[in-house]
Protein backbone atom coordinates (compact mmCIF):
# COMPACT_ATOMS: atom_id res chain seq x y z
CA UNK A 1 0.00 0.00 0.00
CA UNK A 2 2.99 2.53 0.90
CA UNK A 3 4.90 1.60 -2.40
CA UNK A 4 1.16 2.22 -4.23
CA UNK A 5 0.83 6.01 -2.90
CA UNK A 6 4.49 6.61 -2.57
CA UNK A 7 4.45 5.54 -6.98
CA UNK A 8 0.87 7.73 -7.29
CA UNK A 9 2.64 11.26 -5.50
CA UNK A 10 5.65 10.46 -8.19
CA UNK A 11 3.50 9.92 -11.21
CA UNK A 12 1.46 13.12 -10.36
CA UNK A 13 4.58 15.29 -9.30
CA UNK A 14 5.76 14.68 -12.88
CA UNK A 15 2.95 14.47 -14.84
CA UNK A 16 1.67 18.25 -14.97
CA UNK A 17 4.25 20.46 -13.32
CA UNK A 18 6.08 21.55 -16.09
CA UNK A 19 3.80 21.18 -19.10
CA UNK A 20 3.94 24.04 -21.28
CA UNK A 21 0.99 24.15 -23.95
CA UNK A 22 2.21 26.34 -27.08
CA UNK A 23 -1.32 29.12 -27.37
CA UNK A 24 -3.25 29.10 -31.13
CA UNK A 25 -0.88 32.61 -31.54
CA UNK A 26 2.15 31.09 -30.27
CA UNK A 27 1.59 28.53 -32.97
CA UNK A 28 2.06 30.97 -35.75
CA UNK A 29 5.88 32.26 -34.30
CA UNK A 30 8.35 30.05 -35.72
CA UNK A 31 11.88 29.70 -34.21
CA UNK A 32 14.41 30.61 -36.41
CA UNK A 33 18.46 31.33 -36.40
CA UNK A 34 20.34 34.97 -37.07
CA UNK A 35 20.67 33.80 -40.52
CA UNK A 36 16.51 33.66 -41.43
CA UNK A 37 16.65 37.39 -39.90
CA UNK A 38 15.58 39.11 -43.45
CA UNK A 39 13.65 42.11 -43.83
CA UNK A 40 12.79 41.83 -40.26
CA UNK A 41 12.18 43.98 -37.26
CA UNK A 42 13.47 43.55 -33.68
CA UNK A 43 10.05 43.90 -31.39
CA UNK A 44 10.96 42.84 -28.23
CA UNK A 45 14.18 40.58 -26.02
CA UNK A 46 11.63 37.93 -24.43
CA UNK A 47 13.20 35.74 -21.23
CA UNK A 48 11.99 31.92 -21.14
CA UNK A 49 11.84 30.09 -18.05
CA UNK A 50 10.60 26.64 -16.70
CA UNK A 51 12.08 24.05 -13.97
CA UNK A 52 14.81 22.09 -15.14
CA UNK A 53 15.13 20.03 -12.46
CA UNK A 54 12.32 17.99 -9.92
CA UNK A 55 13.62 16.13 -7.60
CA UNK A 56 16.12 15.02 -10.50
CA UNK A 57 17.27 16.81 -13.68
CA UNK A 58 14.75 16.89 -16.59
CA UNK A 59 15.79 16.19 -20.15
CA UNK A 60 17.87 18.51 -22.32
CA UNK A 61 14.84 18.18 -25.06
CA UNK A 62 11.99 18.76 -22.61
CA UNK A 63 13.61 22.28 -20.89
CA UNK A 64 14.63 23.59 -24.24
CA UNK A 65 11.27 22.66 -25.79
CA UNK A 66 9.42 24.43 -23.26
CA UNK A 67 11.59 27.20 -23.25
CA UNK A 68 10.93 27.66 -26.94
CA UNK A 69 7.24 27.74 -26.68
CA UNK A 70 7.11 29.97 -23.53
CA UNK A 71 9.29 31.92 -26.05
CA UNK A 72 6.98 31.67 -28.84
CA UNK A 73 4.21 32.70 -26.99
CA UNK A 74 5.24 35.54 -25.32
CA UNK A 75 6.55 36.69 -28.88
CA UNK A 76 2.81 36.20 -30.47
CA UNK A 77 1.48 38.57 -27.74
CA UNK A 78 4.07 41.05 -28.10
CA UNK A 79 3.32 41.26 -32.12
CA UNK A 80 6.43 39.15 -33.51
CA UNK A 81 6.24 36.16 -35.47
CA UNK A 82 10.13 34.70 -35.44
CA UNK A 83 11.72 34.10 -32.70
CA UNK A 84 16.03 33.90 -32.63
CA UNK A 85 17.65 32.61 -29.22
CA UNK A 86 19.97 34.98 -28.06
CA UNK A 87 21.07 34.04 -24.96
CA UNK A 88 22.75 29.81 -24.33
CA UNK A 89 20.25 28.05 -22.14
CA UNK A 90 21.35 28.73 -18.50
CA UNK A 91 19.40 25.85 -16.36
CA UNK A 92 15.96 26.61 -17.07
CA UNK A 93 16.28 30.19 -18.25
CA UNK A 94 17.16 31.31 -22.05
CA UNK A 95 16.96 34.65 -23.75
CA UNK A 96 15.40 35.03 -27.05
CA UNK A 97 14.87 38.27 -29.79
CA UNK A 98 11.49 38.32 -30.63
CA UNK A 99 10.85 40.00 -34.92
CA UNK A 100 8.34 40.88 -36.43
CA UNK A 101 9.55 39.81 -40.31
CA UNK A 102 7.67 40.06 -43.32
C-alpha cells in the first residue's frame, strides 16, 4: 500500500508540473536562427523560463522545448512572429529576440 501512494505522488509530481501548452498565436511564431533574420524587425528581447530540475534533472529536449514555446508565446502577444535565441540556455532560463519579419 505505501509503495502504491508513494508511486501515485511520483507519477502526479511529474505528470503536470512543467507542461507548457504552445497558445493558437504562439503557434504561428516560428523559431528561427540569425541567418533567417531578413527584412525583419526587432520587437521585443523575451526571457523563457521553466524548472529544469524535480527532484532530478529533466531532459535537455523537454527544458529547451518548453523554453521555446514559452518563447513563442510571449513573442505572439508582443506582435512578432520569429523568434532567434539569443542568450545559451542557463538551467531553465534562455533569452530570445522576438521579430516581427515580413
Amino acid at each position: 500500500m505505501r509503495n502504491q501512494i508513494l508511486l501515485y505522488a511520483v507519477t502526479l509530481l511529474f505528470s503536470g508540473c512543467a507542461f507548457v501548452e504552445l497558445s493558437d498565436q504562439g503557434a504561428l511564431v516560428k523559431q528561427g536562427t540569425e541567418e533567417d533574420i531578413v527584412n525583419c524587425e526587432l520587437v521585443a528581447e523575451v526571457s523563457s523560463q521553466t524548472k529544469d530540475k524535480i527532484l532530478i534533472d529533466r531532459s535537455d529536449t523537454s527544458v529547451r522545448g518548453e523554453l521555446a514555446i514559452l518563447a513563442r508565446n510571449k513573442a505572439a502577444e508582443m506582435g512578432a512572429n520569429v523568434i532567434v535565441p539569443s542568450t545559451a540556455r542557463d538551467g531553465g532560463v534562455q533569452g530570445f529576440k522576438a521579430y516581427l519579419c515580413s
